[in-house]
N, C-alpha and C. Protein backbone atom coordinates (compact mmCIF):
# COMPACT_ATOMS: atom_id res chain seq x y z
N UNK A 1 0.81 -1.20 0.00
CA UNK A 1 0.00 0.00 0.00
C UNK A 1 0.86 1.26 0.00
N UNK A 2 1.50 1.38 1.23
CA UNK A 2 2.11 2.73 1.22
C UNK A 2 3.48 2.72 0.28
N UNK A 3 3.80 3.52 -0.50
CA UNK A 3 5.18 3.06 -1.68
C UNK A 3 6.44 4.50 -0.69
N UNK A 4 6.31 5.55 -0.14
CA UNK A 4 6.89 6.18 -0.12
C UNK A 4 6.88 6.79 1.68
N UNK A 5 7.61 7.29 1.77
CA UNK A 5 7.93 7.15 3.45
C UNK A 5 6.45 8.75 3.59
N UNK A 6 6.77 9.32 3.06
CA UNK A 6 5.62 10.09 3.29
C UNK A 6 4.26 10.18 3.62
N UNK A 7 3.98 8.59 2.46
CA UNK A 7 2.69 7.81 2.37
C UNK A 7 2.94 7.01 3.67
N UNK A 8 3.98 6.21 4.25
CA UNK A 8 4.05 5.57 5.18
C UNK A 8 3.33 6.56 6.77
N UNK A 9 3.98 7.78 6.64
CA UNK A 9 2.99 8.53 7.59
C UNK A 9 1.74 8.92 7.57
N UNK A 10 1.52 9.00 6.06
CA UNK A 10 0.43 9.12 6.23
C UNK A 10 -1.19 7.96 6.37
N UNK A 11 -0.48 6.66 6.54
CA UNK A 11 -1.37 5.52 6.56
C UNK A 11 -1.03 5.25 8.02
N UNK A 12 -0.05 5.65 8.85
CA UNK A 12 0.04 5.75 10.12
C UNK A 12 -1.15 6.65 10.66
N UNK A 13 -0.76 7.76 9.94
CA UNK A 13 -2.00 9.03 10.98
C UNK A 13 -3.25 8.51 10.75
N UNK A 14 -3.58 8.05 9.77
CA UNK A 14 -4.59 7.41 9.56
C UNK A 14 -5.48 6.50 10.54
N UNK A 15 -4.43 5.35 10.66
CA UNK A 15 -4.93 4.57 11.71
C UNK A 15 -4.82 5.04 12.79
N UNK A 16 -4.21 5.71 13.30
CA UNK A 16 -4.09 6.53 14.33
C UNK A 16 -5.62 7.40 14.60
N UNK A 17 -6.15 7.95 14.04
CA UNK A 17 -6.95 8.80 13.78
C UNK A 17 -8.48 7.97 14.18
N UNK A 18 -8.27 6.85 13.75
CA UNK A 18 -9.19 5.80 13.57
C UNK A 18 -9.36 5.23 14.94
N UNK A 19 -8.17 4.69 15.36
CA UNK A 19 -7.86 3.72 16.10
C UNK A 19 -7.91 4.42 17.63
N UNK A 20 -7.46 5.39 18.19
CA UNK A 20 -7.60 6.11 19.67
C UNK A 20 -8.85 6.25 20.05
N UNK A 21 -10.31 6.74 19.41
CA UNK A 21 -11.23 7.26 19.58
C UNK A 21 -11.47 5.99 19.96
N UNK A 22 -11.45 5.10 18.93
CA UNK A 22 -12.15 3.78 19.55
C UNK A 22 -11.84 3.16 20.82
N UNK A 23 -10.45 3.08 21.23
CA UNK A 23 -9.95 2.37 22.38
C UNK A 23 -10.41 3.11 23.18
N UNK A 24 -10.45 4.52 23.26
CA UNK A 24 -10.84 5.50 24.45
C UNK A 24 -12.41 5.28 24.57
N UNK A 25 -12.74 5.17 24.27
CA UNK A 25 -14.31 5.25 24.03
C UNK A 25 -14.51 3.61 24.98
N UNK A 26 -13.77 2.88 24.19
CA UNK A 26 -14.05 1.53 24.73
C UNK A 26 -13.35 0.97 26.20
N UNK A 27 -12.48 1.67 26.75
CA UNK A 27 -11.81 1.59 27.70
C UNK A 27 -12.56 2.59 28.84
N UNK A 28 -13.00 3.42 28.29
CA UNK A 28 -13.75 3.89 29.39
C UNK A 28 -15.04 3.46 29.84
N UNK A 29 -15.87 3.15 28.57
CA UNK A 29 -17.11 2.70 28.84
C UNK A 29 -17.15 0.91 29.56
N UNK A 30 -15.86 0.20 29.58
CA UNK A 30 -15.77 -0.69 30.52
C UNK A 30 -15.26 -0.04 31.87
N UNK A 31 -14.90 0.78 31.85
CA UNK A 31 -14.63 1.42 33.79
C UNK A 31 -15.81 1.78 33.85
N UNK A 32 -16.93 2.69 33.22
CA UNK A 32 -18.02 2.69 33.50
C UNK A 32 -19.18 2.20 33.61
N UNK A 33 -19.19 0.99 33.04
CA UNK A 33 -19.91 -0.11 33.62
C UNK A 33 -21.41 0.11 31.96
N UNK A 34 -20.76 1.18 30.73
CA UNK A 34 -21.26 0.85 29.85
C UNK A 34 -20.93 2.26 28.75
N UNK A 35 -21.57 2.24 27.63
CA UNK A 35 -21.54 3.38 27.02
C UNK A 35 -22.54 4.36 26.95
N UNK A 36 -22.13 5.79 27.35
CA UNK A 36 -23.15 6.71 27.29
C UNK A 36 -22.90 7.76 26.60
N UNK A 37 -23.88 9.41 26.58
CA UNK A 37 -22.98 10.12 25.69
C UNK A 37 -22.06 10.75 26.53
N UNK A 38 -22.55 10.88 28.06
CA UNK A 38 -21.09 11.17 29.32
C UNK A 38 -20.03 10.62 28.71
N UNK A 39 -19.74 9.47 28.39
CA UNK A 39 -18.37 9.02 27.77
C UNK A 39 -17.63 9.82 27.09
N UNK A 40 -18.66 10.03 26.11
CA UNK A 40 -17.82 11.03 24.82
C UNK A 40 -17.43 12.66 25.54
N UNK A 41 -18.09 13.01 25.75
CA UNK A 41 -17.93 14.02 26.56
C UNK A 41 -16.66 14.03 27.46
N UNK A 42 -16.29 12.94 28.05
CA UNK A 42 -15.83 12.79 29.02
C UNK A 42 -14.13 12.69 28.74
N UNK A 43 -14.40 11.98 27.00
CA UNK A 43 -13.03 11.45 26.46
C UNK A 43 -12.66 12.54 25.66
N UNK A 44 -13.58 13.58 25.34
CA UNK A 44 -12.73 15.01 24.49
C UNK A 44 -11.59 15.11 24.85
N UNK A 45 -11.48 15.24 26.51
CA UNK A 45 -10.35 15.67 26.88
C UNK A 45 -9.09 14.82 26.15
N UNK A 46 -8.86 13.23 26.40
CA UNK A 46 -8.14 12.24 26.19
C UNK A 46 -7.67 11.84 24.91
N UNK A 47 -8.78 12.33 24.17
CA UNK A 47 -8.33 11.58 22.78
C UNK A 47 -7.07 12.65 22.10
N UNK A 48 -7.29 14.20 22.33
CA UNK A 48 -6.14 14.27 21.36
C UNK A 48 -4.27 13.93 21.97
N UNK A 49 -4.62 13.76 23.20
CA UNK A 49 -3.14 13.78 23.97
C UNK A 49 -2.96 12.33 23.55
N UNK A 50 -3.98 11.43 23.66
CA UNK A 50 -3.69 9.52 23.12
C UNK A 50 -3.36 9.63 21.82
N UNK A 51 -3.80 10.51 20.69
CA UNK A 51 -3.39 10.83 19.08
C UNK A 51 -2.28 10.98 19.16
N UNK A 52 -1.47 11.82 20.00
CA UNK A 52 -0.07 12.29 20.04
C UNK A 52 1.08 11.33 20.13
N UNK A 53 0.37 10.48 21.59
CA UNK A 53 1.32 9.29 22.01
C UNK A 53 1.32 8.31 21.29
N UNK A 54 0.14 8.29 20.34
CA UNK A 54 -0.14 7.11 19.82
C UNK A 54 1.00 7.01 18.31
N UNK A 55 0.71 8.22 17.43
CA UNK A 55 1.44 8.40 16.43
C UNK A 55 2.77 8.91 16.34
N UNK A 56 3.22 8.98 17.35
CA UNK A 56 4.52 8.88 17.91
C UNK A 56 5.68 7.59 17.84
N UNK A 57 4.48 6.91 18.93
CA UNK A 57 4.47 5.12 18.97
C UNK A 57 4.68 4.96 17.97
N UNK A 58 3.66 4.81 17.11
CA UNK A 58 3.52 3.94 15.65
C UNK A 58 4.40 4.14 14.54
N UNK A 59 4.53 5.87 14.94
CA UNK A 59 6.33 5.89 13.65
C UNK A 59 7.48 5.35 14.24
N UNK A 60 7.76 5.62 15.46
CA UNK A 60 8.98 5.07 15.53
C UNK A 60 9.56 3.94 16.24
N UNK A 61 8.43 3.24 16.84
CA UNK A 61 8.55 2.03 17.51
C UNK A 61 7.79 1.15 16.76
N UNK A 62 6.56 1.23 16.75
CA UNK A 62 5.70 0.23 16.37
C UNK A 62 5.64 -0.56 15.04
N UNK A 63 5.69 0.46 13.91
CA UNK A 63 5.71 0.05 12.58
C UNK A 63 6.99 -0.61 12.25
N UNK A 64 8.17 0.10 12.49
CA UNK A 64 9.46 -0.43 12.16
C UNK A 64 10.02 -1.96 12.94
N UNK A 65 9.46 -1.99 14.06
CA UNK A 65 9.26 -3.48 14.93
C UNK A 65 8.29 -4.42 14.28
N UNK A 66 7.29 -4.09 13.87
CA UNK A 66 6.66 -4.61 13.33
C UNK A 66 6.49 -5.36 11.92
N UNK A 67 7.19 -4.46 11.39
CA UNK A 67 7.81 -5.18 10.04
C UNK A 67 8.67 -5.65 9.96
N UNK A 68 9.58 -5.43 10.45
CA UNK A 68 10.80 -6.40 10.79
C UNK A 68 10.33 -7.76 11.27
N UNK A 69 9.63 -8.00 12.32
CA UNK A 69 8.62 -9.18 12.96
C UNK A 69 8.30 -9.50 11.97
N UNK A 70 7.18 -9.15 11.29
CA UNK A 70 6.62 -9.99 9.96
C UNK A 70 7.11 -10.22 9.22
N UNK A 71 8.40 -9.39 8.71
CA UNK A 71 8.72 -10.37 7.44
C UNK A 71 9.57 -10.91 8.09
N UNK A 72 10.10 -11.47 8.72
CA UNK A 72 10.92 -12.78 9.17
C UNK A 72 9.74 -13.83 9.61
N UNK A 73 8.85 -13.77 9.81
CA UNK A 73 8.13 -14.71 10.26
C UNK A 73 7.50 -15.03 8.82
N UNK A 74 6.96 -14.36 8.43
CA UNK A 74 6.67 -14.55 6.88
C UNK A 74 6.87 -13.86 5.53
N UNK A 75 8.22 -14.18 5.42
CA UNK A 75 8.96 -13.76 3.85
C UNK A 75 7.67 -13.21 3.01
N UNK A 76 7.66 -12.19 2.23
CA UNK A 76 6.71 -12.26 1.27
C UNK A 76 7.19 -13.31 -0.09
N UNK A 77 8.41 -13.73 -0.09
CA UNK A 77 8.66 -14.79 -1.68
C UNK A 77 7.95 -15.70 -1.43
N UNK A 78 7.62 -16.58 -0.18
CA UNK A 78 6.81 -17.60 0.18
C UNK A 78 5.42 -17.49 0.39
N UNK A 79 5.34 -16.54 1.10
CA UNK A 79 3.12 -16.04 1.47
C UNK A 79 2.48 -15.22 0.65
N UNK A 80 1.76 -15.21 0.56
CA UNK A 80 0.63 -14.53 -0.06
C UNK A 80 0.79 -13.14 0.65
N UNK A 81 0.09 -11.93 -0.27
CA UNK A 81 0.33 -10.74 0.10
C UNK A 81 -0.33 -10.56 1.12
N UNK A 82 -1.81 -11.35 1.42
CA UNK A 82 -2.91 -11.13 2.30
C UNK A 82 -2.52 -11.63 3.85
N UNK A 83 -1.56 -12.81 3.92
CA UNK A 83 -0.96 -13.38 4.92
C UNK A 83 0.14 -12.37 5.27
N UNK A 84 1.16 -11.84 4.33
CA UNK A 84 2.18 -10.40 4.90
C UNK A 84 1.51 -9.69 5.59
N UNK A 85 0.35 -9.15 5.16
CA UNK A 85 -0.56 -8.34 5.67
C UNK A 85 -1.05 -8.55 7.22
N UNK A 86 -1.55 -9.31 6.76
CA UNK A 86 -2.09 -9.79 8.32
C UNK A 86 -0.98 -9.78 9.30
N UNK A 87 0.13 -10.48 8.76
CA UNK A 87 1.25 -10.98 10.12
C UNK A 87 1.79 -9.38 10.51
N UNK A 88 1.72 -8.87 9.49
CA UNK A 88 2.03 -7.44 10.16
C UNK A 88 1.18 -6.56 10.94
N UNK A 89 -0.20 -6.68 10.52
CA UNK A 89 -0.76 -6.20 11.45
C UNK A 89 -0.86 -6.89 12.67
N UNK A 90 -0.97 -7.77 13.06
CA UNK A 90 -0.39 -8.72 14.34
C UNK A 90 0.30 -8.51 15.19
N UNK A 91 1.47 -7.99 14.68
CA UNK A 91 2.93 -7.86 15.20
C UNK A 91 2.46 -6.59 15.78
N UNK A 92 1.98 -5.65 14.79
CA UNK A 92 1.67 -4.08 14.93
C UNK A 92 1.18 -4.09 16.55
N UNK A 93 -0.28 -5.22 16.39
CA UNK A 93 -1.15 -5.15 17.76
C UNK A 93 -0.08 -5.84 19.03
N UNK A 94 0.59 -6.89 18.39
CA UNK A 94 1.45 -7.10 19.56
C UNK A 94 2.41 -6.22 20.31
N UNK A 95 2.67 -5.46 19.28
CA UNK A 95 3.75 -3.87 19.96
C UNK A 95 3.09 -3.54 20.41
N UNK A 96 2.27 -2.50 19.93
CA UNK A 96 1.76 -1.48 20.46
C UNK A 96 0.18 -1.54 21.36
N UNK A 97 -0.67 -2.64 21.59
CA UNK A 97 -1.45 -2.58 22.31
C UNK A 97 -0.33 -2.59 23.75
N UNK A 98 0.78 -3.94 24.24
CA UNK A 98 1.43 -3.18 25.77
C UNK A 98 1.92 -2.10 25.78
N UNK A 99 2.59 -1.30 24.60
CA UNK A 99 3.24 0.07 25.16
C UNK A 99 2.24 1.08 24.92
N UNK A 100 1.12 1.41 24.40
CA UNK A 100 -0.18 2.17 24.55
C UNK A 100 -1.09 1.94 26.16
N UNK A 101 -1.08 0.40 26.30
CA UNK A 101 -1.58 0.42 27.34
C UNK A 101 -0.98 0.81 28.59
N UNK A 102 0.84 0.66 28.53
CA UNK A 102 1.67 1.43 29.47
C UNK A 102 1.54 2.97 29.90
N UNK A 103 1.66 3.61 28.66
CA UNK A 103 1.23 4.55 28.65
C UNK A 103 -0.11 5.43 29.18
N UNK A 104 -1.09 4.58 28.50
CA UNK A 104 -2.30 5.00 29.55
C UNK A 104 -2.21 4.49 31.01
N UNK A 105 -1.68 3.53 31.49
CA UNK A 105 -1.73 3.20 33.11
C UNK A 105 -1.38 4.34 33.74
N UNK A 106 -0.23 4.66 32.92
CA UNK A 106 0.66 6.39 33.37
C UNK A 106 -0.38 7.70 33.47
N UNK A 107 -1.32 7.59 32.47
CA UNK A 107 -1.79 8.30 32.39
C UNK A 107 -3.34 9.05 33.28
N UNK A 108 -3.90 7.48 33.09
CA UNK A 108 -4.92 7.26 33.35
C UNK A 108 -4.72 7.05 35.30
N UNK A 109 -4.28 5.84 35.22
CA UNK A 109 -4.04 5.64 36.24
C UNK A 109 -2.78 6.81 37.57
N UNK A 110 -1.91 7.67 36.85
CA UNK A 110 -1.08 8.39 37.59
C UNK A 110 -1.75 9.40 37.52
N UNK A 111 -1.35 10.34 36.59
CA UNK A 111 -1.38 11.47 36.07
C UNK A 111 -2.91 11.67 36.87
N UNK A 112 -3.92 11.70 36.58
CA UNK A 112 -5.12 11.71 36.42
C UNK A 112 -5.57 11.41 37.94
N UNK A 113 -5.53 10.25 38.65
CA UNK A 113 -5.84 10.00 39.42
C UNK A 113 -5.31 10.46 40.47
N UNK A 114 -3.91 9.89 40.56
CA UNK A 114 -2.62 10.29 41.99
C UNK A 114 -2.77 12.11 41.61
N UNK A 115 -2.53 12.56 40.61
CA UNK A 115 -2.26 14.47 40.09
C UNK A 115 -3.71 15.01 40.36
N UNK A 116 -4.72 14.56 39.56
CA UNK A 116 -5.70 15.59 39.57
C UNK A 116 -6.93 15.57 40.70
N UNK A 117 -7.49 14.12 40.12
CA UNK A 117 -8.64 13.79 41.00
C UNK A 117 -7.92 12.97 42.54
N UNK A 118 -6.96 12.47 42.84
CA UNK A 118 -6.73 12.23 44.40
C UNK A 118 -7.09 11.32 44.67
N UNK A 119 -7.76 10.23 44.10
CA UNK A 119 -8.26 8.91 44.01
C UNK A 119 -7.75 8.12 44.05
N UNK A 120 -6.46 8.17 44.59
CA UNK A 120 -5.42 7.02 45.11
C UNK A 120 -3.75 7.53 45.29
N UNK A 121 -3.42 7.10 46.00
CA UNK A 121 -1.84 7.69 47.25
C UNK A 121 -1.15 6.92 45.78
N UNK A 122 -0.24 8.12 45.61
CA UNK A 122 1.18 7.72 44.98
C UNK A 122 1.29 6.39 45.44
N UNK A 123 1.48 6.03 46.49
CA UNK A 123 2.41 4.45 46.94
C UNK A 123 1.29 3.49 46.75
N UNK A 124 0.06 3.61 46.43
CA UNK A 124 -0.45 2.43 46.36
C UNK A 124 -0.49 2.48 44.67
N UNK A 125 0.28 3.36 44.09
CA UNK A 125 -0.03 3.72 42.28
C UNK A 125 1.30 2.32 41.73
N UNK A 126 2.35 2.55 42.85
CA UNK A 126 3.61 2.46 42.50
C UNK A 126 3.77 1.19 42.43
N UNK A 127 3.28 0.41 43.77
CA UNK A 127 2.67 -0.80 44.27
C UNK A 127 1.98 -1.57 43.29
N UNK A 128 0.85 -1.23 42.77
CA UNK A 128 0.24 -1.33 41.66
C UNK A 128 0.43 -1.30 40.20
N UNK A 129 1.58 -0.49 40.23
CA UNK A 129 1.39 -0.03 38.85
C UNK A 129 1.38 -1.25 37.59
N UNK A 130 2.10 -2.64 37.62
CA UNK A 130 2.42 -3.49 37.07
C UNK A 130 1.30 -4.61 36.42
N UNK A 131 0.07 -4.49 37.80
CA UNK A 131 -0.78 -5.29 38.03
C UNK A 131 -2.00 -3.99 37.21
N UNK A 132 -2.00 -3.14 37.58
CA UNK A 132 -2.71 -2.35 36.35
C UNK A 132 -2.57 -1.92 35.09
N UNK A 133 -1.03 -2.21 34.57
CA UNK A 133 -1.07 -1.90 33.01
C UNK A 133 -0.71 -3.81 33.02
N UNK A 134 -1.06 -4.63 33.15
CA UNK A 134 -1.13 -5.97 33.24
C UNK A 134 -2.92 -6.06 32.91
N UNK A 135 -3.52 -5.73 33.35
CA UNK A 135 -4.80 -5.58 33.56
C UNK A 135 -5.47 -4.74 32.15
N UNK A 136 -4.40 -3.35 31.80
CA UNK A 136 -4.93 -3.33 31.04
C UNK A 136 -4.89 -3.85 29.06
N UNK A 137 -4.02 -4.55 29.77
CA UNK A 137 -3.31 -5.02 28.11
C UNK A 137 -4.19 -6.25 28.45
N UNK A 138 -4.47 -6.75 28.84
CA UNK A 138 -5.18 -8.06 28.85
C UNK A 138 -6.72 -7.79 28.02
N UNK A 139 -7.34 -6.62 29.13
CA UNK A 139 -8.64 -5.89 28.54
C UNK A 139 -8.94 -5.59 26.88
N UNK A 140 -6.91 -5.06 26.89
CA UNK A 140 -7.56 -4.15 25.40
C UNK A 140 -6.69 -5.15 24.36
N UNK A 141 -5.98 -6.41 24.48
CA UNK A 141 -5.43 -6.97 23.38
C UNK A 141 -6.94 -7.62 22.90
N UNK A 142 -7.81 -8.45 23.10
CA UNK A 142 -8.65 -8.82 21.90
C UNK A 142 -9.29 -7.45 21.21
N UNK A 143 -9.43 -6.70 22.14
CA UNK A 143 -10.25 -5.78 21.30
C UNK A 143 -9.38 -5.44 19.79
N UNK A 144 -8.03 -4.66 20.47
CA UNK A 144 -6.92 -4.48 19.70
C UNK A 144 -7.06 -5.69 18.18
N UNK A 145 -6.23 -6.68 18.30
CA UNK A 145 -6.58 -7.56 17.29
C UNK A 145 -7.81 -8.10 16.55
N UNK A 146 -9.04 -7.91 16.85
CA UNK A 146 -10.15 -8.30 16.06
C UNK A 146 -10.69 -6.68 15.53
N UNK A 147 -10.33 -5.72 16.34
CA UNK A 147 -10.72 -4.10 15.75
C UNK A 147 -9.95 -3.83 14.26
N UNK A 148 -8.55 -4.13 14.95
CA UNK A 148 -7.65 -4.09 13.69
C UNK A 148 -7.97 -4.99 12.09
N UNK A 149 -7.80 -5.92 12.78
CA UNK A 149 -8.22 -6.93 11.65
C UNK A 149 -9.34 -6.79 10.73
N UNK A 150 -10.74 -6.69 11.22
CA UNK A 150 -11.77 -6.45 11.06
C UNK A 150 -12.36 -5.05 10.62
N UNK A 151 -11.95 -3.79 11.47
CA UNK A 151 -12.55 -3.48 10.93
C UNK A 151 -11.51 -1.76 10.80
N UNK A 152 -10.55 -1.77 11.69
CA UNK A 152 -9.59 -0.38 11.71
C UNK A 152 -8.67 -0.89 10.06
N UNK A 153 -7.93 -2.07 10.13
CA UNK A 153 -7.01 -2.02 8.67
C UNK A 153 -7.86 -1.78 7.30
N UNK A 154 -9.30 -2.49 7.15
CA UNK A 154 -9.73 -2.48 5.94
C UNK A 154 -9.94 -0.93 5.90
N UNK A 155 -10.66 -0.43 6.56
CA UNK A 155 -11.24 1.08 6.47
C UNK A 155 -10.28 2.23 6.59
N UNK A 156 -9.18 2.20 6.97
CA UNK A 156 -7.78 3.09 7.00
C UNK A 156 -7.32 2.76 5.05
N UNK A 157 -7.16 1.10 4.57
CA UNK A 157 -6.68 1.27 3.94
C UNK A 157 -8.00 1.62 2.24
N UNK A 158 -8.77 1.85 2.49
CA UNK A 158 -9.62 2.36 1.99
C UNK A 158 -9.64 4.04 1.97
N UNK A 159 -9.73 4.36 2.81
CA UNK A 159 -9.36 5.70 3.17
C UNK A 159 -8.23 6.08 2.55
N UNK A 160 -7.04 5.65 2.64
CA UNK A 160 -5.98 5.54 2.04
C UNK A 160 -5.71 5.30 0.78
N UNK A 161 -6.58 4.53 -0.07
CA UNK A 161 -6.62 4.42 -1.55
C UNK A 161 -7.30 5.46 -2.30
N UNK A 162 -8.37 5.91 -1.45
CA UNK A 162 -9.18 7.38 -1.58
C UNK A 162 -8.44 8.51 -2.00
N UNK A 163 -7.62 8.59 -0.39
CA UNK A 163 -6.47 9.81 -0.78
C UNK A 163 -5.72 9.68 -1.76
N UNK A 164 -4.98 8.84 -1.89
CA UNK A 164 -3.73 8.23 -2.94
C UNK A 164 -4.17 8.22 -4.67
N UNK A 165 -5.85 7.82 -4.59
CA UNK A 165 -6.02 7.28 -5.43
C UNK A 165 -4.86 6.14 -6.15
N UNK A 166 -5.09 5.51 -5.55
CA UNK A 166 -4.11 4.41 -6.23
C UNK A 166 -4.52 3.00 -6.03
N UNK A 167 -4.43 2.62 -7.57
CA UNK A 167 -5.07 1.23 -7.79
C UNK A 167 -4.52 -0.06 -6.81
N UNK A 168 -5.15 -0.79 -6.79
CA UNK A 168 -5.16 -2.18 -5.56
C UNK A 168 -3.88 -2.79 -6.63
N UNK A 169 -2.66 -3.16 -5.83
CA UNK A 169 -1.59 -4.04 -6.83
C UNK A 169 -1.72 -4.81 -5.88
N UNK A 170 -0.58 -5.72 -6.84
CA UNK A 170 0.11 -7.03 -5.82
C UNK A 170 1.59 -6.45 -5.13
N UNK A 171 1.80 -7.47 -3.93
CA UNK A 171 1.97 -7.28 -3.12
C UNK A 171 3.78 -6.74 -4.22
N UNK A 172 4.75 -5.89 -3.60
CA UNK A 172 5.85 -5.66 -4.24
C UNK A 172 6.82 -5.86 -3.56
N UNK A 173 7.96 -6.88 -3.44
CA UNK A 173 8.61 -7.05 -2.43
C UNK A 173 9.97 -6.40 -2.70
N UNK A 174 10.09 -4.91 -3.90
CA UNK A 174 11.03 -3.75 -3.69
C UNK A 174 10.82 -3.27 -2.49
N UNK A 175 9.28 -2.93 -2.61
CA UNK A 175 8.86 -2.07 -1.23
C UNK A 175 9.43 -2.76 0.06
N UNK A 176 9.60 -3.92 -0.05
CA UNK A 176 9.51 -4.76 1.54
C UNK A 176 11.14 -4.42 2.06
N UNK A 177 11.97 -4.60 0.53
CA UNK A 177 13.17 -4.54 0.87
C UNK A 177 13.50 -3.09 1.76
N UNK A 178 12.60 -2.06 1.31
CA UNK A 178 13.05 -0.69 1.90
C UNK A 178 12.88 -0.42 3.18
N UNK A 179 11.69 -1.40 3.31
CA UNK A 179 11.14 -1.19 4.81
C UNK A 179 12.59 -2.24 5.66
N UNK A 180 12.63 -2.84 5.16
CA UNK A 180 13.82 -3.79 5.84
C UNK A 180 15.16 -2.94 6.01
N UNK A 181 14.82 -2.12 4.96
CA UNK A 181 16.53 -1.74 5.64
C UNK A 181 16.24 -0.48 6.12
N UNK A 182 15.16 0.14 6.23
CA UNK A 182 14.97 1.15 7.51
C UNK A 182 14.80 0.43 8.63
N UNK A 183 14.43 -0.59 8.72
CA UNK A 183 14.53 -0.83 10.51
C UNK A 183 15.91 -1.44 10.50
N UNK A 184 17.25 -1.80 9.97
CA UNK A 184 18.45 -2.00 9.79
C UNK A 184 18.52 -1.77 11.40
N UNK A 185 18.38 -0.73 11.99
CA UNK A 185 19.12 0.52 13.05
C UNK A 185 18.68 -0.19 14.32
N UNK A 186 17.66 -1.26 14.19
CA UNK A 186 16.71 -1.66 15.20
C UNK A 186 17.66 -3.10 16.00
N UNK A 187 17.91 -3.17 17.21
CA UNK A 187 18.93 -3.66 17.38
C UNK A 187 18.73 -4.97 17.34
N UNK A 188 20.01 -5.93 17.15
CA UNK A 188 19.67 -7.20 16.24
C UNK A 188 18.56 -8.08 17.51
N UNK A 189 18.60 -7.86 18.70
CA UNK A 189 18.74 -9.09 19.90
C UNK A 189 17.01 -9.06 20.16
N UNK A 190 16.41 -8.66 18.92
CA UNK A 190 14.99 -8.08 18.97
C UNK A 190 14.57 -9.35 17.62
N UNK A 191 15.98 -10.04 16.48
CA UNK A 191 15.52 -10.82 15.77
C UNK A 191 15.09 -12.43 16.03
């Protein structure tokens, strides 16, 4: 899909764009015991500071880990383009749903709670902290992988063919090579 590092950000912001509203929305309305329009209201605040962290993440940790992961697990000379695909988005959810959900524990759980509202002593945050971003990667990995799969990758990369206008090819494994040797830098003990 994406041929040029430019396009590569921009199918990032994309999902990005896509992808926060939903987790926020859905992460809160399980602390709240459901969804209302209080939620939305509630998540204005959250979503653009999670956009920030999120597309941050995804350029420079997530995607480049992630492809590296997939194509060693599955060469594109051997799989099908639809199987590259997938294993990468996989990998994607395997990065970045624990370090998103780290992040929000920090957030959600520190910042927010121990800083603003007072709803729990620094030392029981600190105590905790492991067993709550444990808690929450557990919560948000199925969501993560069946959202993605289902219904955040098709509709980003739709969106994305929109913008681009650019016709559906087969899979090109020039492109793969480029992505491979931008994550070069990524240190080996991660292969």
């Amino acid at each position: 899909m994406p041929e040029t590092k430019f396009q590569r950000l921009m199918f990032a912001l994309i999902t990005v764009i896509i992808t926060v509203p939903c987790f926020v929305f859905y992460c809160s309305s399980y602390e709240a015991g459901g969804f209302t329009i209080d939620i939305i209201k509630n998540s204005a605040i959250f979503i653009p500071i999670e956009l920030i962290l999120a597309y941050l993440c995804e350029i420079f940790i997530g995607s480049p880990l992630s492809v590296k992961l997939a194509l060693k697990a599955m060469p594109p000379q051997k799989n099908s383009h639809m199987m590259v695909e997938t294993a990468i988005i996989c990998a994607t959810v395997g990065i970045m749903c624990p370090l998103m959900s780290f992040l929000a524990t920090i957030l959600y759980d520190g910042i927010i709670s121990v800083g603003i509202y007072h709803q729990m002593d620094l030392s029981y945050l600190i105590i905790n902290f492991i067993p709550f971003w444990l808690q929450k990667v557990v919560l948000n990995f199925p969501f993560a992988l069946l959202s993605q799969l289902f219904f955040i990758q098709p509709l980003t990369r739709t969106i994305f063919k929109a913008i681009f206008d650019k016709k559906s090819k087969e899979y090109v494994i020039e492109n793969e090579k480029e992505l491979i040797e931008e994550t070069q830098a990524i240190p080996s003990d991660i292969k």
